[in-house]
N, C-alpha and C. Protein backbone atom coordinates (compact mmCIF):
# COMPACT_ATOMS: atom_id res chain seq x y z
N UNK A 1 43.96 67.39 10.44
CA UNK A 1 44.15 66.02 10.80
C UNK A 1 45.63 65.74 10.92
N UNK A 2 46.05 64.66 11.85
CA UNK A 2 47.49 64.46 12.03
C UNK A 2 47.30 63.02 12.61
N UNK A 3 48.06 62.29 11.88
CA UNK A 3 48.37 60.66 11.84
C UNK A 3 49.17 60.04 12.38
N UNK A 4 50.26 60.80 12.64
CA UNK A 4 51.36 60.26 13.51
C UNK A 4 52.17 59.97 12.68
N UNK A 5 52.47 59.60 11.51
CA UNK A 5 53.16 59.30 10.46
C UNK A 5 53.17 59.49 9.04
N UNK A 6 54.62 59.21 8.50
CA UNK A 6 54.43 59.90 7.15
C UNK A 6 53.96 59.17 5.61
N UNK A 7 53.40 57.68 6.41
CA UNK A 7 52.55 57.10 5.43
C UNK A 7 51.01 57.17 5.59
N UNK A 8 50.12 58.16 4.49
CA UNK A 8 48.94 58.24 5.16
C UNK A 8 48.20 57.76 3.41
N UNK A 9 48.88 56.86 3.02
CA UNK A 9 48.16 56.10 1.40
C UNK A 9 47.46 55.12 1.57
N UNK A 10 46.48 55.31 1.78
CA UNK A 10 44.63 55.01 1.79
C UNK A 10 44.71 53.98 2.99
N UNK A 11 45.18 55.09 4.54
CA UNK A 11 45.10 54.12 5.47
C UNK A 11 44.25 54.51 6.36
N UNK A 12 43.21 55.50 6.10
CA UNK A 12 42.30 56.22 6.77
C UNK A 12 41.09 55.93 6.82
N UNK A 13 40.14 55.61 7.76
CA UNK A 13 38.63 55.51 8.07
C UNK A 13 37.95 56.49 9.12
N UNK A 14 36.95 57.30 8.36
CA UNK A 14 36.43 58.15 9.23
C UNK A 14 34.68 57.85 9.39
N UNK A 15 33.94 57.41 10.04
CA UNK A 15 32.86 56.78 10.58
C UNK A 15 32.14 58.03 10.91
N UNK A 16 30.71 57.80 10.92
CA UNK A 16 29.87 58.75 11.37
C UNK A 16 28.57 58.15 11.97
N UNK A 17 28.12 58.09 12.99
CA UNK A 17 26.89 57.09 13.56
C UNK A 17 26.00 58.19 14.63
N UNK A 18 25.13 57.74 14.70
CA UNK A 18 24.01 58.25 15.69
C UNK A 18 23.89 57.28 16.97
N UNK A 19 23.58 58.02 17.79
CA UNK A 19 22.86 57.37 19.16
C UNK A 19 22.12 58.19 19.55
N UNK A 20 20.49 57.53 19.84
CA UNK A 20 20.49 55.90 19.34
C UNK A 20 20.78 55.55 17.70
N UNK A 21 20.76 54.33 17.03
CA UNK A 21 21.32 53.94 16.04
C UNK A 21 20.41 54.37 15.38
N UNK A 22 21.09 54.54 13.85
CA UNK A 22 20.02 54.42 12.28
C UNK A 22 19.08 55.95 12.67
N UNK A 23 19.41 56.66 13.44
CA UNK A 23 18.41 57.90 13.18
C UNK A 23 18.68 58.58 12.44
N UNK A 24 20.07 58.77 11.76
CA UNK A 24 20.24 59.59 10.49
C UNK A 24 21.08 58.92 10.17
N UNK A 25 21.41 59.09 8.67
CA UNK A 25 21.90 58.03 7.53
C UNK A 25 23.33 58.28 7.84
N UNK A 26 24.36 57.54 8.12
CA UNK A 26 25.60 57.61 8.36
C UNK A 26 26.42 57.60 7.19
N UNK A 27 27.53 57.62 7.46
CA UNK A 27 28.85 57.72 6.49
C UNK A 27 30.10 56.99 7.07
N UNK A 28 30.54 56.60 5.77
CA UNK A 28 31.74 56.08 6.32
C UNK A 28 33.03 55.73 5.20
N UNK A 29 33.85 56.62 5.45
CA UNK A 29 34.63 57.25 4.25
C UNK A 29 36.06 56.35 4.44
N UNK A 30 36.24 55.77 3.57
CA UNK A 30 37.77 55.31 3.18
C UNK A 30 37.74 54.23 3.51
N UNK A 31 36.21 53.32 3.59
CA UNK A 31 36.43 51.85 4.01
C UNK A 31 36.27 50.83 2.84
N UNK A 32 35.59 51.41 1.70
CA UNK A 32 35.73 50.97 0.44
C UNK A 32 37.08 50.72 -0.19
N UNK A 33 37.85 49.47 -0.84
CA UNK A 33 39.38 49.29 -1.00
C UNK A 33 39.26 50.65 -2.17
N UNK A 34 37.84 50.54 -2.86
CA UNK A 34 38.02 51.05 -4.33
C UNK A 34 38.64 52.62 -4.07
N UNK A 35 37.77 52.98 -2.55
CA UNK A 35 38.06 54.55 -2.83
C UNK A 35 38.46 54.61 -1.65
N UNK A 36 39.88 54.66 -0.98
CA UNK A 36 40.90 54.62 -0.04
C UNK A 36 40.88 56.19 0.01
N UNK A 37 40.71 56.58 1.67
CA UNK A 37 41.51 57.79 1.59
C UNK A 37 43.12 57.93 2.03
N UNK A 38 43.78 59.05 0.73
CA UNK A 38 44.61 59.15 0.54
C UNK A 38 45.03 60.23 0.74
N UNK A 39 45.80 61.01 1.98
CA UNK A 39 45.71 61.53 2.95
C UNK A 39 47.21 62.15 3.90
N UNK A 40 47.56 63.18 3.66
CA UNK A 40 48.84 63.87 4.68
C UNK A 40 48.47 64.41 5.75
N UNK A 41 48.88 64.98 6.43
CA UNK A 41 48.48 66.09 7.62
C UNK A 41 48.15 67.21 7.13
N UNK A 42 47.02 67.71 7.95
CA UNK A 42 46.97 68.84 7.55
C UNK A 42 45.11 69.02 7.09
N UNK A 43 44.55 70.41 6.60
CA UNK A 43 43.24 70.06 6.72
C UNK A 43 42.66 69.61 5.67
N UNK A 44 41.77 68.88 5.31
CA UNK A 44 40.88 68.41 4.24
C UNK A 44 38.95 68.01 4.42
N UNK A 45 39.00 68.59 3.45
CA UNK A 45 37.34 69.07 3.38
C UNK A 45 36.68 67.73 3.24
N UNK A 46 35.74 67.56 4.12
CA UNK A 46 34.82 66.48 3.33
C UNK A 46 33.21 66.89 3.77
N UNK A 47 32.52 66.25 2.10
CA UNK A 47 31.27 67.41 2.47
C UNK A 47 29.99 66.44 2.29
N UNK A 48 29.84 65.56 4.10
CA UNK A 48 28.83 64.47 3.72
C UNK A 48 27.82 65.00 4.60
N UNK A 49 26.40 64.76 4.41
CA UNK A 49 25.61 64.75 5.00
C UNK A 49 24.79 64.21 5.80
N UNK A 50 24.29 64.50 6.89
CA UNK A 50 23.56 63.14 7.57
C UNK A 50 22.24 63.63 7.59
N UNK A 51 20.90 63.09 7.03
CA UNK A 51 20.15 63.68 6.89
C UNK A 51 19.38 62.75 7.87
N UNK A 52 17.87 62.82 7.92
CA UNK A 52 17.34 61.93 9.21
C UNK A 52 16.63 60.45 8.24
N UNK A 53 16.21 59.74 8.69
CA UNK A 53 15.72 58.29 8.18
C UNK A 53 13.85 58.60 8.02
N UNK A 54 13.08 59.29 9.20
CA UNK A 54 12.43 59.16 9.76
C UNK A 54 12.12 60.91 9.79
N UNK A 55 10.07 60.77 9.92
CA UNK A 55 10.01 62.49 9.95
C UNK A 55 10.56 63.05 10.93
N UNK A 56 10.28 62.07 12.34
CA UNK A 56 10.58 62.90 13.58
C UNK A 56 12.16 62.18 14.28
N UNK A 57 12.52 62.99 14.90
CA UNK A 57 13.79 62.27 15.65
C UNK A 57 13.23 63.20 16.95
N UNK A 58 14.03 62.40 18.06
CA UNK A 58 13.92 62.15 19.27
C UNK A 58 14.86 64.28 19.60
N UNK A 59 14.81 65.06 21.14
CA UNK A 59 15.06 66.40 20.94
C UNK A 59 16.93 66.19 21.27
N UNK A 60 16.90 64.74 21.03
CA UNK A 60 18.67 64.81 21.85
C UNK A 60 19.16 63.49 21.74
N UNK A 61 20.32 63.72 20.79
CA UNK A 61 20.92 62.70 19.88
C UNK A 61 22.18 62.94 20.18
N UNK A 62 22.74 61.85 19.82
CA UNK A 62 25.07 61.79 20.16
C UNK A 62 24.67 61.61 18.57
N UNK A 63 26.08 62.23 17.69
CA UNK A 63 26.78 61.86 16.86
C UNK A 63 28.45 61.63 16.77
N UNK A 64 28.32 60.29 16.61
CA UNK A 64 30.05 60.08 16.96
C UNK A 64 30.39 59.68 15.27
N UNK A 65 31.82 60.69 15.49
CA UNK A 65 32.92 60.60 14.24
C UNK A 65 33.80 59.76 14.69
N UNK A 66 34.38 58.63 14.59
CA UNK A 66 35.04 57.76 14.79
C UNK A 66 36.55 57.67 13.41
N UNK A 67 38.25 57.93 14.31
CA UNK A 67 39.25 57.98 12.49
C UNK A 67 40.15 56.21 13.32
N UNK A 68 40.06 55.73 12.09
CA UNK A 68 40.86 54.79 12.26
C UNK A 68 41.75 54.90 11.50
N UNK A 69 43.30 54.74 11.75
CA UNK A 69 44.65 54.80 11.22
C UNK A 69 44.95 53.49 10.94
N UNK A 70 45.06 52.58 9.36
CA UNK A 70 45.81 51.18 9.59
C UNK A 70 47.25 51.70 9.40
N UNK A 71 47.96 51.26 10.68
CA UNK A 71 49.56 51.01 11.19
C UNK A 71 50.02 49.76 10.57
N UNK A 72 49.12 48.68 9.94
CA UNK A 72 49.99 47.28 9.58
C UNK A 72 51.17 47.93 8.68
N UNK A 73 52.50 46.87 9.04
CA UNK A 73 53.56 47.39 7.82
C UNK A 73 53.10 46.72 6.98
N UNK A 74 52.66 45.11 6.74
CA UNK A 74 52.18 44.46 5.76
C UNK A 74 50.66 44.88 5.01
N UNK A 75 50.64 44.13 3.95
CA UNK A 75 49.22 43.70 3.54
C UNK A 75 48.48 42.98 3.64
N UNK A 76 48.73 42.21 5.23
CA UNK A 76 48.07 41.19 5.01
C UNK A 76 46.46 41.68 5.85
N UNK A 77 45.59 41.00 6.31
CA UNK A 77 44.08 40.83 6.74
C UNK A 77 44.81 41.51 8.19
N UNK A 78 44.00 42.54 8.87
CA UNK A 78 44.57 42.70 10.27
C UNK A 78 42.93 42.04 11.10
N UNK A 79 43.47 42.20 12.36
CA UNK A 79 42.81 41.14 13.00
C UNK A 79 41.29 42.36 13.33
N UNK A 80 39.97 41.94 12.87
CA UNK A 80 38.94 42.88 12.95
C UNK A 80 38.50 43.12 14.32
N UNK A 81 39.06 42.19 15.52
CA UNK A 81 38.92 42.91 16.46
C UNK A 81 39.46 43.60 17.64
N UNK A 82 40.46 43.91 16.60
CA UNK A 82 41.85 44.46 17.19
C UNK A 82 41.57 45.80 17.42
N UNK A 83 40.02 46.52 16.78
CA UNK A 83 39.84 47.73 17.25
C UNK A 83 38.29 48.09 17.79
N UNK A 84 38.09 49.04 18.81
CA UNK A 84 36.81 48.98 18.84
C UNK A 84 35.60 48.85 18.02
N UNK A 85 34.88 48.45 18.10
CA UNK A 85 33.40 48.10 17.71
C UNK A 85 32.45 49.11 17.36
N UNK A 86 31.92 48.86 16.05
CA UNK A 86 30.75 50.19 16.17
C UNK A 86 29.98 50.12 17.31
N UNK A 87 29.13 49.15 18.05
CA UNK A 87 28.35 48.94 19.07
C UNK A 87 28.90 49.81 20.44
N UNK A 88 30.50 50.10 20.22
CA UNK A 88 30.66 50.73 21.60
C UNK A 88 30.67 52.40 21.66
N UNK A 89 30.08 52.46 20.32
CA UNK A 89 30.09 54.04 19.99
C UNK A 89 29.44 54.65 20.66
N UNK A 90 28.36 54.10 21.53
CA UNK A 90 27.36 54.71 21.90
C UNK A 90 27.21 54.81 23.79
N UNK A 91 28.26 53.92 24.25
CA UNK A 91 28.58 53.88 25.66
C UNK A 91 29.09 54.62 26.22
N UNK A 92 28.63 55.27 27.14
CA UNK A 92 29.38 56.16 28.54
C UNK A 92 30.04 57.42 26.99
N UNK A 93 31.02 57.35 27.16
CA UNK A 93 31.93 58.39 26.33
C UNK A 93 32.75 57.99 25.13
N UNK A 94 31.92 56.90 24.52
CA UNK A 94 32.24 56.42 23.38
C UNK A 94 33.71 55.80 23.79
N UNK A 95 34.30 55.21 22.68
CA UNK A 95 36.22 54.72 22.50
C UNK A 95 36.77 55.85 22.85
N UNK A 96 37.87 55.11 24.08
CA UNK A 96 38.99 56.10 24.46
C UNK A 96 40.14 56.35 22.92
N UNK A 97 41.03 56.90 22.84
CA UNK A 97 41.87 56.65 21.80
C UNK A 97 42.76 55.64 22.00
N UNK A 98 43.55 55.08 21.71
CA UNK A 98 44.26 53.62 21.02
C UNK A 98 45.01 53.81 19.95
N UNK A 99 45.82 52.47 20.64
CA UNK A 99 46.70 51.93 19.76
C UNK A 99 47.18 50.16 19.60
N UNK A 100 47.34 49.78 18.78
CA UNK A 100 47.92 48.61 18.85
C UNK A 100 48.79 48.30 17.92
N UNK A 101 48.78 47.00 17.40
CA UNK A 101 50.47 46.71 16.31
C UNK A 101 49.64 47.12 14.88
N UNK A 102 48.25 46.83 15.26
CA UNK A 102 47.73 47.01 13.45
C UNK A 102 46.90 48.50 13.45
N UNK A 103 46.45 49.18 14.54
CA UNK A 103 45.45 50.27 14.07
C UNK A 103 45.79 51.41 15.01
N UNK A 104 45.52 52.72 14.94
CA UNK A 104 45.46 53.75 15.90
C UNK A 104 43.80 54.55 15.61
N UNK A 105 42.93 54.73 16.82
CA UNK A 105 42.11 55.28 16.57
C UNK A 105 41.96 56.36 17.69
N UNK A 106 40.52 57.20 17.28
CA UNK A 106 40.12 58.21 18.08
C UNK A 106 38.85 58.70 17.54
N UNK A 107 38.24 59.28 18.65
CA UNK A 107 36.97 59.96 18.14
C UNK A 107 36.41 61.21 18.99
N UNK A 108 35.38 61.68 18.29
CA UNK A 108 34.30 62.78 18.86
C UNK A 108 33.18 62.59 18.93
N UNK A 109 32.27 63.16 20.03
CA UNK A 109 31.09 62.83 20.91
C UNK A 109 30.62 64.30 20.29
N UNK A 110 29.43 64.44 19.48
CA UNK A 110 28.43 65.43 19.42
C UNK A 110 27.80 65.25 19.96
N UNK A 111 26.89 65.91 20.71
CA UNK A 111 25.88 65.76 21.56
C UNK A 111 24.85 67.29 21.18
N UNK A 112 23.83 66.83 20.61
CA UNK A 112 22.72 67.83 20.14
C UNK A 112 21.11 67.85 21.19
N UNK A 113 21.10 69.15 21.25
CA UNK A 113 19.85 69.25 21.85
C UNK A 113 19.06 69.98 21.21
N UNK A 114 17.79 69.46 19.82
CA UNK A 114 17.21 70.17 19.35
C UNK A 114 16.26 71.20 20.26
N UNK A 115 15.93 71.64 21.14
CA UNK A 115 15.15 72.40 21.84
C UNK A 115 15.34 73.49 22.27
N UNK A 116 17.27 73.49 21.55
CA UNK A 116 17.74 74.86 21.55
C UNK A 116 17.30 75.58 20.44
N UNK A 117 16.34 74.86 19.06
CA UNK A 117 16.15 76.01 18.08
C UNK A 117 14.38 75.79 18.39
N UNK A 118 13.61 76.53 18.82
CA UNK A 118 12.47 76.61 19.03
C UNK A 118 11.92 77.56 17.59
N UNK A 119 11.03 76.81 17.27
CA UNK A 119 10.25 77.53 15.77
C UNK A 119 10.28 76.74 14.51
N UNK A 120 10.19 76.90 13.32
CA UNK A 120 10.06 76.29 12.27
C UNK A 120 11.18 75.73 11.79
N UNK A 121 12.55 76.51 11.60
CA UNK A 121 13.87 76.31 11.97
C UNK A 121 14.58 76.72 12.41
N UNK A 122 16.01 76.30 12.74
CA UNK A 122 17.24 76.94 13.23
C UNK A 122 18.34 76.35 13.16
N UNK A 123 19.42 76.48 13.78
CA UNK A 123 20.79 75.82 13.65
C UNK A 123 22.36 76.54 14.36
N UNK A 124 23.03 75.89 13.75
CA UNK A 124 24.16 76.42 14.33
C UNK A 124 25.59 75.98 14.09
N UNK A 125 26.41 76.57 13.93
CA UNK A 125 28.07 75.88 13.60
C UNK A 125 28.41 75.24 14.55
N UNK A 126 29.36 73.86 14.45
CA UNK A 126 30.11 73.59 15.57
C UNK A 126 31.12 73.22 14.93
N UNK A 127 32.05 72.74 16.21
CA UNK A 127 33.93 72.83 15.64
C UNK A 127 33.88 71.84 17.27
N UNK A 128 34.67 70.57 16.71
CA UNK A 128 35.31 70.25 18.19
C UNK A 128 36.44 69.08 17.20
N UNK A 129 37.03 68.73 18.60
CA UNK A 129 38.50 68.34 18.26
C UNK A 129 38.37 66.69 19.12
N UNK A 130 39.10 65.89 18.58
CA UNK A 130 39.16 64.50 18.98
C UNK A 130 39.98 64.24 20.09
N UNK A 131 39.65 63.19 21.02
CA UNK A 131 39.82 62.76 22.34
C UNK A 131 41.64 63.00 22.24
N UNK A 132 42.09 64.01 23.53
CA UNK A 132 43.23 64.59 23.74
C UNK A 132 43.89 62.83 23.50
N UNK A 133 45.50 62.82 23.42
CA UNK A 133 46.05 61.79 22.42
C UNK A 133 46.36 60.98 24.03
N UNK A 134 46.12 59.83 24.09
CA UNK A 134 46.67 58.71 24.66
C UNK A 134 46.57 57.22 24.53
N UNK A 135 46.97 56.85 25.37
CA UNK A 135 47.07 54.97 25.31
C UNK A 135 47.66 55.13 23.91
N UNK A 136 48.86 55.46 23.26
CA UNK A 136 49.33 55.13 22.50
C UNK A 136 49.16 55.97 20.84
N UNK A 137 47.90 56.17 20.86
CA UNK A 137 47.33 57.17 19.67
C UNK A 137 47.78 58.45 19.28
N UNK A 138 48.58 58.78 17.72
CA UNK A 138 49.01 59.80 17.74
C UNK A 138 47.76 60.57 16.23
N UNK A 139 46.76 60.06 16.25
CA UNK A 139 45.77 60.23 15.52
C UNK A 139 44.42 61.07 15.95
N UNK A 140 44.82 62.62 15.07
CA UNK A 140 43.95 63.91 16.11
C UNK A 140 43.40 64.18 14.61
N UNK A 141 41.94 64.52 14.62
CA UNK A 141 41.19 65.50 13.90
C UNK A 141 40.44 66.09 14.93
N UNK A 142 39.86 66.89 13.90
CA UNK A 142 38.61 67.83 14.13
C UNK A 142 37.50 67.83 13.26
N UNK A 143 36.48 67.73 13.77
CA UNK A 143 35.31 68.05 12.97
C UNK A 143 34.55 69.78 13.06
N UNK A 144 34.53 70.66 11.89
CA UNK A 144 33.46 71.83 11.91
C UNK A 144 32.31 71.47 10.68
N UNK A 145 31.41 71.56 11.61
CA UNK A 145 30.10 71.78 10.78
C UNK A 145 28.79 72.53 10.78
N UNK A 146 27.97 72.17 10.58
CA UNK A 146 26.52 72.91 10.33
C UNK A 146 25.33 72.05 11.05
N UNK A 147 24.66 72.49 12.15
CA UNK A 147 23.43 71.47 12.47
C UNK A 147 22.48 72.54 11.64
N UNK A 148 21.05 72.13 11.10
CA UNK A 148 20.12 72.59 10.50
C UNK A 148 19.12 72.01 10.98
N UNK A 149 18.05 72.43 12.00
CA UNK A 149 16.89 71.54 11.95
C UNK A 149 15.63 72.27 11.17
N UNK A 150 14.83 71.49 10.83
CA UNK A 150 13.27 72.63 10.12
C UNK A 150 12.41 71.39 10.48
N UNK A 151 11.55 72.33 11.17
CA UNK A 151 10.31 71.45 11.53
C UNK A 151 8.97 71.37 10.31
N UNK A 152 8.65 70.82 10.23
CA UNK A 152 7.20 70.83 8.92
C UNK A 152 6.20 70.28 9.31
């Protein structure tokens, strides 16, 4: 992960959502004041799960990781719609990356097609990297993980 800057004390939000919505239980790390992530460049593990809501899910789902950077110099309230919307997570190619006076964001588009594991179960690693840096955004991760499906 890389922020663009060398204050990264609990100014980090990393989002996790489905499309369509609510098909597996999301996450959303560092939006709690209590538990801020607190955060340099460089890599760091986080080990959440998205499991499904529901027995069956649909054979082809988006999962978008969404990082928001707060840039305010102050403490005061920044303006909540100064950055994209969860609702637009799910359009065309999700949020371009950004910037403005209070936030820098960016994200990644998973796109799963269960029908690649045919049988009881299967799975597979993936690794991808967040929308190449523009309109202002100097805020890059990557996500690697594990898909697992098991049918029952």
């Amino acid at each position: 992960m890389s922020d663009g800057d060398a204050d990264s004390n609990g100014e980090l939000v990393f989002q996790a959502q489905t499309c369509p919505r609510w098909l597996l239980k999301p996450f959303d790390l560092g939006r709690v004041i209590s538990n801020p992530l607190d955060w340099g460049d460089g890599p760091h593990r986080i080990d959440e799960k998205m499991t499904s809501y529901a027995d069956t899910v649909p054979d082809r789902f988006r999962v978008v990781v969404f990082g928001l950077e707060d840039d305010r110099t102050t403490g005061g309230p920044a303006g909540i719609q100064s950055h994209p919307y969860e609702h637009t997570y799910c359009i065309g190619n999700g949020p371009e990356p950004g910037k403005n006076s209070d936030w820098e964001w960016n994200s990644i588009m998973l796109d799963f097609d269960l029908t690649k594991y045919p049988g009881a179960s299967g799975g597979e690693q993936f690794y991808k990297r967040a929308k190449a840096l523009r309109n202002g955004s100097s805020l890059a991760f990557e996500v690697r993980g594990y898909i697992q499906v098991t049918r029952q």
